[in-house]
N, C-alpha and C. Protein backbone atom coordinates (compact mmCIF):
# COMPACT_ATOMS: atom_id res chain seq x y z
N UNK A 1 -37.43 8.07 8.61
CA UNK A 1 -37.01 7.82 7.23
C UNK A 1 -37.86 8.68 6.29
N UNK A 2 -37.08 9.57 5.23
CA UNK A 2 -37.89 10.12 4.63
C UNK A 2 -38.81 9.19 3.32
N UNK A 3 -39.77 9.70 2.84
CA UNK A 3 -40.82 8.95 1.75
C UNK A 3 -40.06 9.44 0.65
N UNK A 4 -39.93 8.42 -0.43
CA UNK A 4 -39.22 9.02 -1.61
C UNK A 4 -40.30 8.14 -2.76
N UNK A 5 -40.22 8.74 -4.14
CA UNK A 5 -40.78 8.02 -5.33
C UNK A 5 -39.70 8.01 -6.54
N UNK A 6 -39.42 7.05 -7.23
CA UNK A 6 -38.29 6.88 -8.28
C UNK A 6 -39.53 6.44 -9.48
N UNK A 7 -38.88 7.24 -10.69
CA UNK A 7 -39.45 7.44 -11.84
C UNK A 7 -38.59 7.27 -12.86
N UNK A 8 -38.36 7.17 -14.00
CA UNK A 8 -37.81 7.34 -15.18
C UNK A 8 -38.12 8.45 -16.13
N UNK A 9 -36.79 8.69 -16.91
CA UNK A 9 -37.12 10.05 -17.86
C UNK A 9 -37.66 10.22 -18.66
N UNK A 10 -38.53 8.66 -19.02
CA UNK A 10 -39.97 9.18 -19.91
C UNK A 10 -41.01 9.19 -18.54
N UNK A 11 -41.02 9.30 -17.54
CA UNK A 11 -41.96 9.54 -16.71
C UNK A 11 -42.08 11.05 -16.79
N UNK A 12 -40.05 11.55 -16.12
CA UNK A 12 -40.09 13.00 -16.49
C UNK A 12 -40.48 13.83 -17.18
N UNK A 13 -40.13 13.44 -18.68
CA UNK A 13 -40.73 14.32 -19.78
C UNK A 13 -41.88 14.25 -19.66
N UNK A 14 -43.31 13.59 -19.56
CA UNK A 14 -44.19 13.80 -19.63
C UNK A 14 -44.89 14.14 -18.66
N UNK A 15 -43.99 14.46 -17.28
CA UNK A 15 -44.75 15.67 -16.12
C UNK A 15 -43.79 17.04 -16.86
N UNK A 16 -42.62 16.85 -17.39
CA UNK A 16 -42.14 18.20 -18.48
C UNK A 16 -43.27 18.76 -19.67
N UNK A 17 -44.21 17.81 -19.74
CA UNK A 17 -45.08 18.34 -21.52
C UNK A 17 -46.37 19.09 -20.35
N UNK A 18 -46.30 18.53 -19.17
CA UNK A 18 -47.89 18.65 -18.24
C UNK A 18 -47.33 20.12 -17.75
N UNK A 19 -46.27 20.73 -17.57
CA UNK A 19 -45.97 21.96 -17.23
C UNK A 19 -45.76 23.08 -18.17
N UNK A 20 -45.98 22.52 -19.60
CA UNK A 20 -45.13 23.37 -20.79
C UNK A 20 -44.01 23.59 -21.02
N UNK A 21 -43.34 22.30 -20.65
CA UNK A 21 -41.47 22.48 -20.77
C UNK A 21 -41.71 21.93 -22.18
N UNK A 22 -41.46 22.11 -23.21
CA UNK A 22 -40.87 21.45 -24.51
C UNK A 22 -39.60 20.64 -25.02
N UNK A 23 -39.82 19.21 -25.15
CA UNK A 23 -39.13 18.78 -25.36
C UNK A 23 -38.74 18.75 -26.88
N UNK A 24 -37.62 19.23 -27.50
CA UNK A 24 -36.73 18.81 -28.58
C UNK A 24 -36.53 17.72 -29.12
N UNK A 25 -37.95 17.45 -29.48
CA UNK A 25 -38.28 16.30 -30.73
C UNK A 25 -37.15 16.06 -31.49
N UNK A 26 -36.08 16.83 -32.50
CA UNK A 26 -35.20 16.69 -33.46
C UNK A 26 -33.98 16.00 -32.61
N UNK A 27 -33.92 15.70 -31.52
CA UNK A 27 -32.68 15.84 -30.41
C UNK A 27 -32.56 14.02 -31.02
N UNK A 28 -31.16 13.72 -31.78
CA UNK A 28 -30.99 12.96 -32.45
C UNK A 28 -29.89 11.74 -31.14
N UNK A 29 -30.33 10.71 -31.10
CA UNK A 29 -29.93 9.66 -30.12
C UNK A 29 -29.54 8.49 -31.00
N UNK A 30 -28.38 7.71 -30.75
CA UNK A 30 -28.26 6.39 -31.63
C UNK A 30 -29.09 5.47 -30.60
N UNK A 31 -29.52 4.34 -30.87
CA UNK A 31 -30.51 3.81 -30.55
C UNK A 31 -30.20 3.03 -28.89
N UNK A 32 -29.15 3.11 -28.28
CA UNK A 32 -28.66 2.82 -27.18
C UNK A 32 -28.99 3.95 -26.48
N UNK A 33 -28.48 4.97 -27.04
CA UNK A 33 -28.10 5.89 -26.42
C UNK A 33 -29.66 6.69 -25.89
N UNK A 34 -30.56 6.41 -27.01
CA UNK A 34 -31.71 7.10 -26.15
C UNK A 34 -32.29 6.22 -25.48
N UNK A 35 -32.26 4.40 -25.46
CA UNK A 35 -32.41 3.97 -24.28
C UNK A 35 -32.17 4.21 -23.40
N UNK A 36 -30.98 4.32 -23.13
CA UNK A 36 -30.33 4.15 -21.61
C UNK A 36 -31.42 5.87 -21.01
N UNK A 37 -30.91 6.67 -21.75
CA UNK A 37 -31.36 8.18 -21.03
C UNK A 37 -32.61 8.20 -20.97
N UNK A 38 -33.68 7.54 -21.62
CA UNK A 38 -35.13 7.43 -21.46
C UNK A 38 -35.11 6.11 -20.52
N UNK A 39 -34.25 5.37 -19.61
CA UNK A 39 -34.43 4.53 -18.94
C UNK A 39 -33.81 4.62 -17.41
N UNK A 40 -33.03 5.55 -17.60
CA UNK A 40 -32.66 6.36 -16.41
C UNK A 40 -33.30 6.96 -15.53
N UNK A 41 -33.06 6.10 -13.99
CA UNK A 41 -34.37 6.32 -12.87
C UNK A 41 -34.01 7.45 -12.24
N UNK A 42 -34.66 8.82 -11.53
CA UNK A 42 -34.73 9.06 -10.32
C UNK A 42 -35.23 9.24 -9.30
N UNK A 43 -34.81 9.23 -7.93
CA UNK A 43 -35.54 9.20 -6.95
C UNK A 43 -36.16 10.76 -6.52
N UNK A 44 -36.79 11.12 -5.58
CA UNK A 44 -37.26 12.31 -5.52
C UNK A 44 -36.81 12.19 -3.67
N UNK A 45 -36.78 12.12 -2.79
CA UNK A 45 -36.79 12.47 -1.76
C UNK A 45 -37.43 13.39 -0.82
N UNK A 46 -38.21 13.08 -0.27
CA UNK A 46 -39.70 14.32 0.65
C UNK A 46 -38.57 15.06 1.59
N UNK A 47 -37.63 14.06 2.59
CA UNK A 47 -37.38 14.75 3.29
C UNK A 47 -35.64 14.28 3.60
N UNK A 48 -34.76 15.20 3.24
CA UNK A 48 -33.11 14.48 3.02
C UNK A 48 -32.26 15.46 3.38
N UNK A 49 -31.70 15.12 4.12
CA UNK A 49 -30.06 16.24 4.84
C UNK A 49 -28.93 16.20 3.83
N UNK A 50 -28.90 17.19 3.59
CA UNK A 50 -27.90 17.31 1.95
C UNK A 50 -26.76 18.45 2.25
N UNK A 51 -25.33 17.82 2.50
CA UNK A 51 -24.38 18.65 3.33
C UNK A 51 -23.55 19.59 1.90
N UNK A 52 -24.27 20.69 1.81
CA UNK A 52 -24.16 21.79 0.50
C UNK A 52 -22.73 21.90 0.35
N UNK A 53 -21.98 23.10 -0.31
CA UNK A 53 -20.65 23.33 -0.45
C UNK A 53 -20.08 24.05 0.01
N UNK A 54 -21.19 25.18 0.67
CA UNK A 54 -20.90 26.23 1.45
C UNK A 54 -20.91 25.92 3.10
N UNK A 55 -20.88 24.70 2.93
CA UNK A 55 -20.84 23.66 4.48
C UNK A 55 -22.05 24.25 5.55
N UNK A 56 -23.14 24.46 4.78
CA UNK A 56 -24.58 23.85 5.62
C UNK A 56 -24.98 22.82 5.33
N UNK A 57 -25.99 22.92 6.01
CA UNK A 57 -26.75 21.65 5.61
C UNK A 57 -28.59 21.56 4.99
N UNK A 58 -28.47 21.18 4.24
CA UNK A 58 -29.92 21.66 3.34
C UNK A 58 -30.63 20.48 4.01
N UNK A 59 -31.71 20.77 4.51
CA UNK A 59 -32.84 19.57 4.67
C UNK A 59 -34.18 19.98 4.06
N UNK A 60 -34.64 19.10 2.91
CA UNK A 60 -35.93 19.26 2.56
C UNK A 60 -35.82 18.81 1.39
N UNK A 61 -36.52 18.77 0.09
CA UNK A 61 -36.95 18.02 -1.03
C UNK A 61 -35.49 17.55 -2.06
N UNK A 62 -35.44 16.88 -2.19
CA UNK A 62 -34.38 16.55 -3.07
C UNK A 62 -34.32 15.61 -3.83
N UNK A 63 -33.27 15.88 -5.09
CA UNK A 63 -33.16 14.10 -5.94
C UNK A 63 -31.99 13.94 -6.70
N UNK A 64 -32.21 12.72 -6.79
CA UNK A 64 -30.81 12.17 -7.33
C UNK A 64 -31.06 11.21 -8.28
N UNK A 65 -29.92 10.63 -8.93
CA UNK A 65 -30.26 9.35 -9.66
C UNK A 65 -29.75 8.42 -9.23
N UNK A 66 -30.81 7.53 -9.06
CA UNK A 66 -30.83 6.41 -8.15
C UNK A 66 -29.65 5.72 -8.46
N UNK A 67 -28.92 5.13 -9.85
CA UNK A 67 -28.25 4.22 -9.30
C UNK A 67 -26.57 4.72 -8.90
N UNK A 68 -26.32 5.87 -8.73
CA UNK A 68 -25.71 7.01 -8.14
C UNK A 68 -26.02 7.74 -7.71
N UNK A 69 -26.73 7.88 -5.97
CA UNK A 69 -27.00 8.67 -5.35
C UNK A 69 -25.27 9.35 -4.44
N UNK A 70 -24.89 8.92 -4.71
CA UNK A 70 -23.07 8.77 -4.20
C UNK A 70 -22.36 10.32 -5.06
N UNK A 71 -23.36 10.93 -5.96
CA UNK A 71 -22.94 11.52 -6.86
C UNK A 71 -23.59 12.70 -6.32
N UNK A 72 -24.32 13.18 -5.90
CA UNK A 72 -24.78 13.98 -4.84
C UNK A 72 -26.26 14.20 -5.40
N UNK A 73 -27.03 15.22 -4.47
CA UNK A 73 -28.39 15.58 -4.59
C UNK A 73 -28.83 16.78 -5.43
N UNK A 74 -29.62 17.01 -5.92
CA UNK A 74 -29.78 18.07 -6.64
C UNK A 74 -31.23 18.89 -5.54
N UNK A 75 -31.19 19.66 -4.44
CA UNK A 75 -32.07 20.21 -3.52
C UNK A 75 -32.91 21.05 -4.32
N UNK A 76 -34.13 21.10 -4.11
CA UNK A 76 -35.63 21.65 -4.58
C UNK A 76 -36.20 22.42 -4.37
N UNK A 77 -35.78 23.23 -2.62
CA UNK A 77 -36.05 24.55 -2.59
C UNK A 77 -35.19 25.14 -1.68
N UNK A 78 -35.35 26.16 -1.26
CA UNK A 78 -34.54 27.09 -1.01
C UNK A 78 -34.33 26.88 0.60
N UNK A 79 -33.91 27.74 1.38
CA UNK A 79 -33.89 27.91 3.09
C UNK A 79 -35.48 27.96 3.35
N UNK A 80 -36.01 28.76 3.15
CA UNK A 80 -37.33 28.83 3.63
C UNK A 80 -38.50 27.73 2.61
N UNK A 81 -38.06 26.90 2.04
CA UNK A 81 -38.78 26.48 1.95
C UNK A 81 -39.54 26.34 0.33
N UNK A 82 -38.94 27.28 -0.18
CA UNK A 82 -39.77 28.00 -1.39
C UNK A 82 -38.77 27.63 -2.32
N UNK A 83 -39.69 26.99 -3.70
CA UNK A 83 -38.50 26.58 -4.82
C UNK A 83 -37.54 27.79 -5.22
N UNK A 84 -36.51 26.82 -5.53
CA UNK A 84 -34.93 27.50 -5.56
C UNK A 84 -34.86 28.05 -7.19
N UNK A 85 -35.18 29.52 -7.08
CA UNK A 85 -34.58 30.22 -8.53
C UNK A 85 -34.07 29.39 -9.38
N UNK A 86 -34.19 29.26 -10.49
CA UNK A 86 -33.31 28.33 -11.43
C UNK A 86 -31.67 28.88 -11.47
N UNK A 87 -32.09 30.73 -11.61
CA UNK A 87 -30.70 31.50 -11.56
C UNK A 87 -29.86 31.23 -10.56
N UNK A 88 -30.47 31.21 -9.45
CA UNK A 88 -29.35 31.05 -8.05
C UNK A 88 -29.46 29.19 -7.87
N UNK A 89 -29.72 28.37 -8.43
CA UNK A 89 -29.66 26.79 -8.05
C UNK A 89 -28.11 26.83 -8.30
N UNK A 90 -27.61 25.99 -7.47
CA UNK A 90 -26.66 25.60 -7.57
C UNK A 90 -25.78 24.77 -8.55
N UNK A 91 -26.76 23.98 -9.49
CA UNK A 91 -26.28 23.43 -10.70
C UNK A 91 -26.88 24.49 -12.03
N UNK A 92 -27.03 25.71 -11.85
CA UNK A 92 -27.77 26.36 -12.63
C UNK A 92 -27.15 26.16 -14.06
N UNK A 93 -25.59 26.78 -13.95
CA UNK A 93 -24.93 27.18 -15.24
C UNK A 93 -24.39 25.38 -15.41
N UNK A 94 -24.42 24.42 -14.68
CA UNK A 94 -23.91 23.29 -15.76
C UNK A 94 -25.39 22.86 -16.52
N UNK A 95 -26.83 23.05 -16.31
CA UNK A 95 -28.19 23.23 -16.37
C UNK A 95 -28.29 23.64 -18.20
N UNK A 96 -27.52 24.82 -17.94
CA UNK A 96 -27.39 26.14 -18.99
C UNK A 96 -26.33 25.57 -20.12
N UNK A 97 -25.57 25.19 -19.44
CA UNK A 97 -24.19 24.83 -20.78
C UNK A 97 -24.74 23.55 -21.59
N UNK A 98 -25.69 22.38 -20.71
CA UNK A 98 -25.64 21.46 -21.71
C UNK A 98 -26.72 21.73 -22.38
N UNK A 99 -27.75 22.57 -21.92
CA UNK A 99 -28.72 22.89 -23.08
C UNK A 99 -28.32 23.77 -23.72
N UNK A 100 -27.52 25.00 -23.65
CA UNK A 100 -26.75 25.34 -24.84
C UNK A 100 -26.21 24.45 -25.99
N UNK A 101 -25.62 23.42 -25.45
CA UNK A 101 -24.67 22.73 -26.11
C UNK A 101 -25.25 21.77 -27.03
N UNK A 102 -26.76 21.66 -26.65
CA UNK A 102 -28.13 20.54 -27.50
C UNK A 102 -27.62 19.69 -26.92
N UNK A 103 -26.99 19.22 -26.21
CA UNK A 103 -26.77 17.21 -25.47
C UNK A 103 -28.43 17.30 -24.53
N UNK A 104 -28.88 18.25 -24.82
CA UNK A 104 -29.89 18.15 -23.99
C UNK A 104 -31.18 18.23 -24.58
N UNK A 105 -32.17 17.52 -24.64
CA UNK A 105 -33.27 17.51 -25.90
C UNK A 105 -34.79 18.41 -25.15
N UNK A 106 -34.12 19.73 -24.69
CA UNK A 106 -34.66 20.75 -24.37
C UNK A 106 -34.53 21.97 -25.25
N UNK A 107 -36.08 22.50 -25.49
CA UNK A 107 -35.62 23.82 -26.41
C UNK A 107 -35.45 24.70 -25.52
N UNK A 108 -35.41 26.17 -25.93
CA UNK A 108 -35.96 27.22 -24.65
C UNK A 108 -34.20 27.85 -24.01
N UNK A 109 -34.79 29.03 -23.87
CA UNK A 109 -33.27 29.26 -22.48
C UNK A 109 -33.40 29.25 -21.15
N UNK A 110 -32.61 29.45 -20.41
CA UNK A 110 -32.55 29.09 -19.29
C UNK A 110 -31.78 31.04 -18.78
């Protein structure tokens, strides 16, 4: 069984401020709405078989949100091992569109 740790997205953001990701202070939430997304868990996964789209199979770091892991994994590094380009990740450009779009309370490009 792999070891996993589940956190929340004020856990996130503030391993995001410990790396120099900047979060978008002005990023305007009605008062539900930034609950729920600052209360939103995920898991991390050490070690998880994640059947890709190009029909391999990825085994190694991954995560999801816990209370939809059914929704698939988001994998952490690459074949060998080594974190996965942001450019070549596989969720790169939906990554890109919602922080374009500000639904995402990230400054910065991608």
């Amino acid at each position: 069984m792999s070891k996993s740790i589940t956190f929340d997205t004020k856990q996130l953001l503030s391993m995001c401020s410990m790396a120099g990701i900047v979060v978008d202070e002005d990023k305007t939430f009605s008062g539900l709405e930034l609950e729920d997304f600052l209360n939103t868990e995920y898991t991390l996964h050490e070690n998880v078989r994640v059947q890709m789209d190009d029909s391999h199979v990825y085994e190694g770091m991954a995560i999801c949100v816990t209370e939809y892991p059914e929704e698939g994994y988001l994998t952490l590094e690459n074949k060998n091992n080594e974190p996965t380009p942001l450019k070549e990740h596989p969720l790169a450009h939906e990554v890109k569109e919602l922080v374009d779009s500000g639904k995402a309370p990230i400054k910065g490009s991608l």
